[in-house]
C-alpha atoms as a PDB file:
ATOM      1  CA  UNK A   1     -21.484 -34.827   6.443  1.00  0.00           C
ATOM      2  CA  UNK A   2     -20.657 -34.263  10.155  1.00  0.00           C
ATOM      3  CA  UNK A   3     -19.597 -30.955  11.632  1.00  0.00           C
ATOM      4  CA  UNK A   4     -15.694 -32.112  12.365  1.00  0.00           C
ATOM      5  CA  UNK A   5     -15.946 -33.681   9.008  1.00  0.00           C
ATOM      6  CA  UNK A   6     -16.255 -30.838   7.503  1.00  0.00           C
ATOM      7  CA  UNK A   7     -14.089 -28.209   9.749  1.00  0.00           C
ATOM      8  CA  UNK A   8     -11.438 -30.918   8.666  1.00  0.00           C
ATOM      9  CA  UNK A   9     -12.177 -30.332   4.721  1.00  0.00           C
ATOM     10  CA  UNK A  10     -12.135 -26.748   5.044  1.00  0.00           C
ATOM     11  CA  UNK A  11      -8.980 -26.386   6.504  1.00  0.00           C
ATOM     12  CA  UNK A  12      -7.064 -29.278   4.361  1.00  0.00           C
ATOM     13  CA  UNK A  13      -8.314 -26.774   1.434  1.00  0.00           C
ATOM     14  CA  UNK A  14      -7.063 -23.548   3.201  1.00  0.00           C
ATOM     15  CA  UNK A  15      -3.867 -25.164   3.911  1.00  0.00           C
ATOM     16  CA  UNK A  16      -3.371 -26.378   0.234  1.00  0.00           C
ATOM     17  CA  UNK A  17      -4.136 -22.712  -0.465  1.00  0.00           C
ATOM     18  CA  UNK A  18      -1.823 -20.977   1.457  1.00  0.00           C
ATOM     19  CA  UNK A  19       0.823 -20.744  -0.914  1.00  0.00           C
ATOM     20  CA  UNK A  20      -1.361 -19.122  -3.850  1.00  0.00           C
ATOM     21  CA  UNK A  21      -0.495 -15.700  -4.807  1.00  0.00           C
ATOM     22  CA  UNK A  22      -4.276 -15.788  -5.773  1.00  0.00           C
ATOM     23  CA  UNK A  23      -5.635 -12.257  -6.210  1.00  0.00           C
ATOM     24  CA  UNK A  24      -8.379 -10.795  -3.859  1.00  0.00           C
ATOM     25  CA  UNK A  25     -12.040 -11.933  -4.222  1.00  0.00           C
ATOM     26  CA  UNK A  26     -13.812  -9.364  -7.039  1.00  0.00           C
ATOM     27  CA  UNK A  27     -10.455  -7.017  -7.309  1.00  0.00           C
ATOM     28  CA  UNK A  28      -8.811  -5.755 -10.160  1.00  0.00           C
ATOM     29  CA  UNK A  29      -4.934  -4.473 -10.444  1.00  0.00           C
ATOM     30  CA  UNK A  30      -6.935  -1.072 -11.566  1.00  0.00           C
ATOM     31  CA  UNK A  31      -9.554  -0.847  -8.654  1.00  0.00           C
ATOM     32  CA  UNK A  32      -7.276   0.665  -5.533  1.00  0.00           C
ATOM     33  CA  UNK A  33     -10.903   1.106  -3.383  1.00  0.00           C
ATOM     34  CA  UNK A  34     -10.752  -2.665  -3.394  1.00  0.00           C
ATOM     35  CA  UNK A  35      -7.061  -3.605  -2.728  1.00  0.00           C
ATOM     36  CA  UNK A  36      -4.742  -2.617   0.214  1.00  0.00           C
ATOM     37  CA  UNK A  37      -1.840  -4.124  -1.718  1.00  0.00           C
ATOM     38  CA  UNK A  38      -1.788  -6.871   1.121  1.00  0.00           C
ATOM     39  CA  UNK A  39      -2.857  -9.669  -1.560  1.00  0.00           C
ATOM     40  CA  UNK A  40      -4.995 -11.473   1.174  1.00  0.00           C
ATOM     41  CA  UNK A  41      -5.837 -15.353   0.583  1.00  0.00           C
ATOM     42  CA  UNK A  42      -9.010 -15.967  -1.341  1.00  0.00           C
ATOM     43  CA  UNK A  43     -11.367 -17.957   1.081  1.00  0.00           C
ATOM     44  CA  UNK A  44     -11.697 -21.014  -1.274  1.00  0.00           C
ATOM     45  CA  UNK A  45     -15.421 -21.939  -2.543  1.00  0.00           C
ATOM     46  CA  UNK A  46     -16.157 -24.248  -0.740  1.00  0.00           C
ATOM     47  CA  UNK A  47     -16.148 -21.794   2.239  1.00  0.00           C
ATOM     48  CA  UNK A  48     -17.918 -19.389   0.612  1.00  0.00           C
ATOM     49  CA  UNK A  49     -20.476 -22.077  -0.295  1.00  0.00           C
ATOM     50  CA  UNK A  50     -20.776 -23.680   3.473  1.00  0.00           C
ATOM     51  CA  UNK A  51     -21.109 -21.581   6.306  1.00  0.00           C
ATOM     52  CA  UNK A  52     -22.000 -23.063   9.739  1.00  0.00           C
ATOM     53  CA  UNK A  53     -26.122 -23.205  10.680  1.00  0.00           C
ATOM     54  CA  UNK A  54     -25.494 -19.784  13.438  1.00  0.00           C
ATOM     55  CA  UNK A  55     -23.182 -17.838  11.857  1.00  0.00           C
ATOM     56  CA  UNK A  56     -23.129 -15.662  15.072  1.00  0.00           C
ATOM     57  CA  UNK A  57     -23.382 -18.566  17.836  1.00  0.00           C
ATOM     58  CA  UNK A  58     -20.889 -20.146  20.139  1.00  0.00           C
ATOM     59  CA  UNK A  59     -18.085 -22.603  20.899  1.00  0.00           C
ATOM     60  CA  UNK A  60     -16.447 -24.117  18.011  1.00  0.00           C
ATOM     61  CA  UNK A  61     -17.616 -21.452  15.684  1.00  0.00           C
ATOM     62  CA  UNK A  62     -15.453 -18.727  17.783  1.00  0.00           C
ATOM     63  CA  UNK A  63     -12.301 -18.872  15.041  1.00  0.00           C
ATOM     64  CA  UNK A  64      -9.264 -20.199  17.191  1.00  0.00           C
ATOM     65  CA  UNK A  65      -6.624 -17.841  16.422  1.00  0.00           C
ATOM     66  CA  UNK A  66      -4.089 -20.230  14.850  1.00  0.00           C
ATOM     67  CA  UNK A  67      -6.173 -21.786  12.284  1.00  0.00           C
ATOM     68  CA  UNK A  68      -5.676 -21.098   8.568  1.00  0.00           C
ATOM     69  CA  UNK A  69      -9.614 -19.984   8.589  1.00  0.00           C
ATOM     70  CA  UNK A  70      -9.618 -18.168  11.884  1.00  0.00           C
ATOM     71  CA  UNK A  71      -6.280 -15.675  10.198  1.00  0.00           C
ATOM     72  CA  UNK A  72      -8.027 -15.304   7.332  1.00  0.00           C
ATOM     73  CA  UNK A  73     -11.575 -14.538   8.549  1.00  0.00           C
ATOM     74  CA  UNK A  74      -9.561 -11.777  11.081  1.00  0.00           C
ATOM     75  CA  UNK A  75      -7.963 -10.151   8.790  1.00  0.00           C
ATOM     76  CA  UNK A  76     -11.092  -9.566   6.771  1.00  0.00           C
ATOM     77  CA  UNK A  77     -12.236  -8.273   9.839  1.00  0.00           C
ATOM     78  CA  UNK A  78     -14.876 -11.166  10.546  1.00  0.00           C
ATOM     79  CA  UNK A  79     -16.112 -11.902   6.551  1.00  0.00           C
ATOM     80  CA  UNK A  80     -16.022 -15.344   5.627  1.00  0.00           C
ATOM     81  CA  UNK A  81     -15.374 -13.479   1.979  1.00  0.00           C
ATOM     82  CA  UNK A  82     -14.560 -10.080   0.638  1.00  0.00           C
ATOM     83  CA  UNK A  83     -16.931 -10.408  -2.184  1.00  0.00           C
ATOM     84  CA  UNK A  84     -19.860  -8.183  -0.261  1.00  0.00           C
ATOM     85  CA  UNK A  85     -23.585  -9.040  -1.759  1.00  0.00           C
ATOM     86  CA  UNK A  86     -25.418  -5.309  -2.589  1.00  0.00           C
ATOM     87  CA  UNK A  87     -28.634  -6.533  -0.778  1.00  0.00           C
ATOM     88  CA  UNK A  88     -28.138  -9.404   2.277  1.00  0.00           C
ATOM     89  CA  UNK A  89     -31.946  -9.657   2.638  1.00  0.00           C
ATOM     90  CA  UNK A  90     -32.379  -7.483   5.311  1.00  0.00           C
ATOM     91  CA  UNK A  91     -32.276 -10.095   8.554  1.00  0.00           C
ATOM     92  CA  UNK A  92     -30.440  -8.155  11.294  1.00  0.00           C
ATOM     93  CA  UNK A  93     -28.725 -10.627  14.385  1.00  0.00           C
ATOM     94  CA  UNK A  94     -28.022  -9.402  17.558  1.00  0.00           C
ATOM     95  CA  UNK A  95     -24.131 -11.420  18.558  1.00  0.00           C
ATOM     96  CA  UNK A  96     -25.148 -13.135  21.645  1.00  0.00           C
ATOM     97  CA  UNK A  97     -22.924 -12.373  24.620  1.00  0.00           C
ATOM     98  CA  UNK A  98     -21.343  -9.864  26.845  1.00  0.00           C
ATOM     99  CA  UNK A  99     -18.474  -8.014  27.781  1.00  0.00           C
ATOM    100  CA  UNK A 100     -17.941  -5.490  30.420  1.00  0.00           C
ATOM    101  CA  UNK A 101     -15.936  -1.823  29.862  1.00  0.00           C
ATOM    102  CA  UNK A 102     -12.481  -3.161  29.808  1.00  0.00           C
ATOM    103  CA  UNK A 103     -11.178   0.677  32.496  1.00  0.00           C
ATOM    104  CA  UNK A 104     -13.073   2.903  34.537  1.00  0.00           C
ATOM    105  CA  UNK A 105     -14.486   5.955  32.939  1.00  0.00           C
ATOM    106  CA  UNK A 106     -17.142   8.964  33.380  1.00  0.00           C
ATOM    107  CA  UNK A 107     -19.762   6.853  31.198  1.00  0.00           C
ATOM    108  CA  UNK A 108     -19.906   3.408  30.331  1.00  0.00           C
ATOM    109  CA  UNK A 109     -21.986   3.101  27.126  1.00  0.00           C
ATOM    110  CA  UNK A 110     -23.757   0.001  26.356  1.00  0.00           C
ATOM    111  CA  UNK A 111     -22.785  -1.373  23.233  1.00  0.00           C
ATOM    112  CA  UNK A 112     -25.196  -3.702  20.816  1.00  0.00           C
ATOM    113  CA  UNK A 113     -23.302  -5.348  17.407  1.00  0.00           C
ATOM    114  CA  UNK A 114     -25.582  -6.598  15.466  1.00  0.00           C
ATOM    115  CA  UNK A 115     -24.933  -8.287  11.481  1.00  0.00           C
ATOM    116  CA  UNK A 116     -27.063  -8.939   8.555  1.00  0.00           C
ATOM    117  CA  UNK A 117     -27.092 -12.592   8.336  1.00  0.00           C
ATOM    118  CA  UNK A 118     -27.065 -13.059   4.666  1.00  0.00           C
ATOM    119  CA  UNK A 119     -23.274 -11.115   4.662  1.00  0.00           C
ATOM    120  CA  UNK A 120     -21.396 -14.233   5.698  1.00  0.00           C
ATOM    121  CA  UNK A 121     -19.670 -12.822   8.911  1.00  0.00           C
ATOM    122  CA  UNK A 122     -18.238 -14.578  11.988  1.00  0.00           C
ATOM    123  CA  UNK A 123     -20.530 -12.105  14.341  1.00  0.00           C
ATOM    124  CA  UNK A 124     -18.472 -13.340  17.642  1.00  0.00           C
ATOM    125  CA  UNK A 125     -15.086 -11.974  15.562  1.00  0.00           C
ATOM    126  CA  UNK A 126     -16.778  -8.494  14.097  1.00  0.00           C
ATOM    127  CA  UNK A 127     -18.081  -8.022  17.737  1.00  0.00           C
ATOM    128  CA  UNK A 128     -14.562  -8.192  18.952  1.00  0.00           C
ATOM    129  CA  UNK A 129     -12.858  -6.007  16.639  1.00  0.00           C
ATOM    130  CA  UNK A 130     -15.630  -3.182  17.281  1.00  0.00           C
ATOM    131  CA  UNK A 131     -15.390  -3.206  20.844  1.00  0.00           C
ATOM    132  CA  UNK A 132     -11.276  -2.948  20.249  1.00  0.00           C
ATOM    133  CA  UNK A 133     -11.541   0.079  18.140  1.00  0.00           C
ATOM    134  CA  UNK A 134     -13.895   1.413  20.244  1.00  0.00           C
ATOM    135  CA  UNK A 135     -11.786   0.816  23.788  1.00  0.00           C
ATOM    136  CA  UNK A 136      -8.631   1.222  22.321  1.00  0.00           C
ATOM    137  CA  UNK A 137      -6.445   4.286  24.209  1.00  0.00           C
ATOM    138  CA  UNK A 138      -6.436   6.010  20.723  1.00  0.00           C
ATOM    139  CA  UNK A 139     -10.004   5.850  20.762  1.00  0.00           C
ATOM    140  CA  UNK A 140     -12.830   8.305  22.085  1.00  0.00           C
ATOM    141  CA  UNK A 141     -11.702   7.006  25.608  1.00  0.00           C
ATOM    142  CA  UNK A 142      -8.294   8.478  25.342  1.00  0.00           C
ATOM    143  CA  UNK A 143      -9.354  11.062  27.546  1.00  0.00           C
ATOM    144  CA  UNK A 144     -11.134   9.199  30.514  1.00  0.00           C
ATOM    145  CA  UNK A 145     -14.394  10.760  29.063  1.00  0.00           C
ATOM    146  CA  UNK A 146     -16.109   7.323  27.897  1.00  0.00           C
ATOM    147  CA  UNK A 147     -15.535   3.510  27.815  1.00  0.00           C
ATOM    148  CA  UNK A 148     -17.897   0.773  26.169  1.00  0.00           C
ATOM    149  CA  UNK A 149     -19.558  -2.627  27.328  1.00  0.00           C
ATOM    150  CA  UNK A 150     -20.726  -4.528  24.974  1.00  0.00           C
ATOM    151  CA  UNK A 151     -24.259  -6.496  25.536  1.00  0.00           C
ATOM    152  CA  UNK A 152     -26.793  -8.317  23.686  1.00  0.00           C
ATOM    153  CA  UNK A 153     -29.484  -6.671  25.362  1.00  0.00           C
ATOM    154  CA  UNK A 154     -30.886  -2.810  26.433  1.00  0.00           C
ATOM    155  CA  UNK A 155     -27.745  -0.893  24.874  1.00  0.00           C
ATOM    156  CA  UNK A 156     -27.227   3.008  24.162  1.00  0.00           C
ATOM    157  CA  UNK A 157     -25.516   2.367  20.863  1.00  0.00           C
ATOM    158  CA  UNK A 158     -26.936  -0.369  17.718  1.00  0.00           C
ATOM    159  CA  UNK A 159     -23.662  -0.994  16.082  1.00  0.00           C
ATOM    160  CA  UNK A 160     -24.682  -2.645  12.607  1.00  0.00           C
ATOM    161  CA  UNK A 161     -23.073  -4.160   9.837  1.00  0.00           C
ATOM    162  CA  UNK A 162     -24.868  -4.099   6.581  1.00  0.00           C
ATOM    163  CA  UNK A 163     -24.831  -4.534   3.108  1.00  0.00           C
ATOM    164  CA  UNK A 164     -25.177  -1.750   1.204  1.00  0.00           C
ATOM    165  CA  UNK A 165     -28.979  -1.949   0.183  1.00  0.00           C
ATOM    166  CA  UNK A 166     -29.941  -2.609   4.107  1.00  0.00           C
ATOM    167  CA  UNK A 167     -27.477   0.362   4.945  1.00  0.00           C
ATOM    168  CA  UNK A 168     -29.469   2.461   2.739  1.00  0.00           C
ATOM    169  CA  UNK A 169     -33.007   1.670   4.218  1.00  0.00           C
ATOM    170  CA  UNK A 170     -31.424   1.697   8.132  1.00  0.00           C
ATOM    171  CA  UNK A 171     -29.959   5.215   7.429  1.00  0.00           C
ATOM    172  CA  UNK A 172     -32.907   6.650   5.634  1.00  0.00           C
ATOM    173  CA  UNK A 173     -33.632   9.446   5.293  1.00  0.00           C
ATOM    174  CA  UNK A 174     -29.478  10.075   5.169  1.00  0.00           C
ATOM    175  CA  UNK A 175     -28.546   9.376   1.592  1.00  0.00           C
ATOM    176  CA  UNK A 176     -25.654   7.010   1.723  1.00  0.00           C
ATOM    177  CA  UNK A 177     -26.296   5.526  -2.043  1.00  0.00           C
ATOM    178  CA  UNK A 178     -24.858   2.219  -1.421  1.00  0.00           C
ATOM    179  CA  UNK A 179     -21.524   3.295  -0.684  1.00  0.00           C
ATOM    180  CA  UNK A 180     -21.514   4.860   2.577  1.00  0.00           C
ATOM    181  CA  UNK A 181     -21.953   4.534   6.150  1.00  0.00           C
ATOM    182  CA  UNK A 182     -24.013   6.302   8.726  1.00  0.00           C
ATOM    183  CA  UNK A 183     -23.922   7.650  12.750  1.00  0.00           C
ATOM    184  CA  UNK A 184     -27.318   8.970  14.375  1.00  0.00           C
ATOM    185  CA  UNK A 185     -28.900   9.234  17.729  1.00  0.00           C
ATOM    186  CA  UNK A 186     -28.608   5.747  19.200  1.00  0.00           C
ATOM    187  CA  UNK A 187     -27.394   4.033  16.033  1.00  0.00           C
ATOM    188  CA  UNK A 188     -24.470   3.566  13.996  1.00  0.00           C
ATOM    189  CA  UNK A 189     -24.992   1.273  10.639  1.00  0.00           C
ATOM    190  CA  UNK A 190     -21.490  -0.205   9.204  1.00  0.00           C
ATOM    191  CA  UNK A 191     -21.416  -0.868   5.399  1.00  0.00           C
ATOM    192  CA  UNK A 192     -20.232  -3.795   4.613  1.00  0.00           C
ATOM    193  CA  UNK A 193     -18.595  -2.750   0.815  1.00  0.00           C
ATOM    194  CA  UNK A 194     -16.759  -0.890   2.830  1.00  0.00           C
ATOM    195  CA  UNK A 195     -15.642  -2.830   5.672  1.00  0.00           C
ATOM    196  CA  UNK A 196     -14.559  -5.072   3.659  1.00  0.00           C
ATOM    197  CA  UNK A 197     -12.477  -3.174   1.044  1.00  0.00           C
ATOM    198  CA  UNK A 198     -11.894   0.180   2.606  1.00  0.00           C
ATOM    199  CA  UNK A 199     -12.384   3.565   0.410  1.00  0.00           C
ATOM    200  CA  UNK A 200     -10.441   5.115  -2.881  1.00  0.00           C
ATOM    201  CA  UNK A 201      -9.832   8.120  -1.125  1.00  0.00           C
ATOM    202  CA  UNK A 202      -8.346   6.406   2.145  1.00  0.00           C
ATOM    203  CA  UNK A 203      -6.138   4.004   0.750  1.00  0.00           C
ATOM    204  CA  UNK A 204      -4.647   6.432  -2.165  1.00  0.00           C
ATOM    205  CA  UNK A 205      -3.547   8.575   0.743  1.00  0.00           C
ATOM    206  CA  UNK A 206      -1.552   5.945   1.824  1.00  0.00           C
ATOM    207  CA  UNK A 207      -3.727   4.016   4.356  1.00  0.00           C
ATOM    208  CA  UNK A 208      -5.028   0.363   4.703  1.00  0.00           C
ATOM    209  CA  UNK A 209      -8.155  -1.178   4.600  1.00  0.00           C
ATOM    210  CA  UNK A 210      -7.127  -2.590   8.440  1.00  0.00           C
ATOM    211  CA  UNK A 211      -6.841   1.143   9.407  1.00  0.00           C
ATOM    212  CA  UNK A 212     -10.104   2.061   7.704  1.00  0.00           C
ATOM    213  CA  UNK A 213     -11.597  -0.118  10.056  1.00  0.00           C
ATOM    214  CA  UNK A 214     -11.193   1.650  12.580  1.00  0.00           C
ATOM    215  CA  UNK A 215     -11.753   4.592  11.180  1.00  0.00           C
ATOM    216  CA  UNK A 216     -15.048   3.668  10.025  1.00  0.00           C
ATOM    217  CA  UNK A 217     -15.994   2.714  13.777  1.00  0.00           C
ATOM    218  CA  UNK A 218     -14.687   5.620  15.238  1.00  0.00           C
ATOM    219  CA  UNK A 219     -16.378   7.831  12.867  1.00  0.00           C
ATOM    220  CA  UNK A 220     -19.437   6.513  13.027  1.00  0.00           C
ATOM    221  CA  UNK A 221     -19.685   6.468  16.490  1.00  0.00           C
ATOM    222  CA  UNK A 222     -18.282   9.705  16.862  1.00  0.00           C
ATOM    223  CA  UNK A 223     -21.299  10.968  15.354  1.00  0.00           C
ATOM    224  CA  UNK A 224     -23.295   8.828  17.905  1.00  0.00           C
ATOM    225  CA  UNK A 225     -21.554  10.898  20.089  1.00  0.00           C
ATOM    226  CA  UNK A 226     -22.636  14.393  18.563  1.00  0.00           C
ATOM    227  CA  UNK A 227     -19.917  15.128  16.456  1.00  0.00           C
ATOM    228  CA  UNK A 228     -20.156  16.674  13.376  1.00  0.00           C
ATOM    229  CA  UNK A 229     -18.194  16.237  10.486  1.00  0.00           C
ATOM    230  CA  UNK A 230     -14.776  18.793  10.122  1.00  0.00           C
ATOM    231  CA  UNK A 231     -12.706  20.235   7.216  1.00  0.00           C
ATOM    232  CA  UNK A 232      -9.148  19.123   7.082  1.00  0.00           C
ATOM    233  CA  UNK A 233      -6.943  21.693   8.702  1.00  0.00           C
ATOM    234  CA  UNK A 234      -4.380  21.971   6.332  1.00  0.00           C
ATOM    235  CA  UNK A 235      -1.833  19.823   3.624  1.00  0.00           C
ATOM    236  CA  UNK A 236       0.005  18.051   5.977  1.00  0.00           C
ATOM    237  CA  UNK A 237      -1.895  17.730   8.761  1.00  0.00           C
ATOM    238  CA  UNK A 238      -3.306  14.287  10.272  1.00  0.00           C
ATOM    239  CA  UNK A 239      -6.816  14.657   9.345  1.00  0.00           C
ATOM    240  CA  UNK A 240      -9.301  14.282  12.945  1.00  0.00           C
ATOM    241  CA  UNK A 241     -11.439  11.523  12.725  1.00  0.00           C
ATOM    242  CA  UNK A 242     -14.989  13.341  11.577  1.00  0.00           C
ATOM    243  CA  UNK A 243     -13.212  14.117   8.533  1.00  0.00           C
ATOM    244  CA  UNK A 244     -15.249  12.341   5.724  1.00  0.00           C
ATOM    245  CA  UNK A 245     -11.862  10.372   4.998  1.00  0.00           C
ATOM    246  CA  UNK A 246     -14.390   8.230   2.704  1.00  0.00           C
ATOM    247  CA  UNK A 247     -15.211  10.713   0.634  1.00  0.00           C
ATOM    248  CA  UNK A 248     -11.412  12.699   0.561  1.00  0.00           C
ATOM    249  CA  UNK A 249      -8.982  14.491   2.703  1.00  0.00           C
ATOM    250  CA  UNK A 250      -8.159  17.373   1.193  1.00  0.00           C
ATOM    251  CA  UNK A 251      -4.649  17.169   1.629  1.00  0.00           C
ATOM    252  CA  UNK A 252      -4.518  15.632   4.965  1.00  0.00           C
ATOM    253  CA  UNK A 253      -2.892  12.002   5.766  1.00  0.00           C
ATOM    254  CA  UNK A 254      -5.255   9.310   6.983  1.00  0.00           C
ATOM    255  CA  UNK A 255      -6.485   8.376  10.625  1.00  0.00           C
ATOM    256  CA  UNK A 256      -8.663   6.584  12.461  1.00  0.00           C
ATOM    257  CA  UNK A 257      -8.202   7.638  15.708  1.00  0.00           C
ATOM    258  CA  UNK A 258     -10.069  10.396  18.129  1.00  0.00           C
ATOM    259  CA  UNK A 259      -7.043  11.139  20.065  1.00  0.00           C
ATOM    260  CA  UNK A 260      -4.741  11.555  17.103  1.00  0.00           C
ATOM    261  CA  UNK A 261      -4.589  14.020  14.799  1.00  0.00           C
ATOM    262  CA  UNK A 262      -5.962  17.927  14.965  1.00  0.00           C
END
């Protein structure tokens, strides 16, 4: 079948879709780490089944933003689907392309996004929502300090999203288990489980899996950056972003954001 053939199936089975109050991929009423209450569309099947030869390439694979596929795949911040394999197979893809720090700043770090292939992500739209987190005036540029580029070639930071078994061998010797994510010298490594549901912890203390996001970016990176991991300064208090808001918060309300919170 022809590639507009089948763009044209996909979305006439979106569409029909739209109106479902059909429950999340792989999430139970019970399971909060998997739910941000937002009851997002299930990507039907057929999607899940077919995805497009270069899941990272160019031109008509670039979502349009008004498509029934291109909102969904957005809001689950690039995934074709929410259900998240444990182990992808391990081939990492550099998303081709380029795009220069969007402000001047003291350093301009070179960033590189790279995805496991076998995930199912719309690399192009992940890339995107990285870089925003990362040069968003919340972010660790708040201050002037730092802006990012991002390239797909000699970079300062590897930016990778995983699945959980991949995330374990990339952050080694760091035990993340399968459920966490990781920030060294050079390299931050995404997990995918959580990108695309968020944590228990995080969303019981009233956040959302969107915000998550970009705390999981900002976190990670921070580390990148050499910072350590904090306590929570008190009940109350917005918890700084190298607070392991995966893990809990002590008391503190959710962020994702360098330049919020003490």
């Amino acid at each position: 079948m022809g590639r507009a053939r089948w763009a044209a199936l996909l979305l006439a089975c979106l569409a029909a879709l739209a109106g479902a109050d059909a429950p999340t991929p792989g999430v139970e009423p019970s399971d909060p780490a998997r739910s941000d209450g937002a009851n997002l569309p299930r990507v039907p099947l057929l999607l899940e089944a077919w995805q497009p030869p270069d899941i990272v390439g160019e031109g008509w694979r670039v979502l349009p933003p008004k498509t029934p596929a291109g909102e969904v795949v957005r809001e689950q911040g690039g995934l074709w689907s929410l259900e998240v394999p444990y182990d992808a197979g391990g081939e990492l893809r550099t998303v081709p392309g380029a795009d220069p720090a969007p402000r001047e700043a003291d350093r301009v770090l070179r960033v590189r996004v790279e995805v496991e292939r076998g995930l199912g992500v719309n690399g192009v739209e992940f890339a995107r929502q990285v870089l925003g987190t990362l040069n968003d005036p919340r972010g660790w540029g708040h201050d002037g300090s730092v802006a990012f580029a991002r390239t797909d070639g000699a970079a300062d930071i590897d930016l990778t999203l995983a699945s959980p078994a991949t995330t374990d061998a990339l952050c080694a010797p760091v035990d993340t288990g399968g459920r966490v994510s990781c920030g060294r010298v050079g390299y931050a490594v995404l997990n995918a489980e959580r990108w695309a549901h968020g944590a228990e912890p995080f969303l019981a203390a009233g956040g959302t899996v969107a915000e998550y996001r970009h705390y999981l970016v900002n976190h990670e990176v921070g580390h990148v950056l050499g910072n350590p991991h904090v306590r929570c300064p008190g009940p109350g208090a917005v918890a700084p972003v190298m607070v392991q808001q995966t893990l809990g918060l002590d008391g503190c309300r959710p962020n994702g954001w360098p330049g919020e919170g003490g």
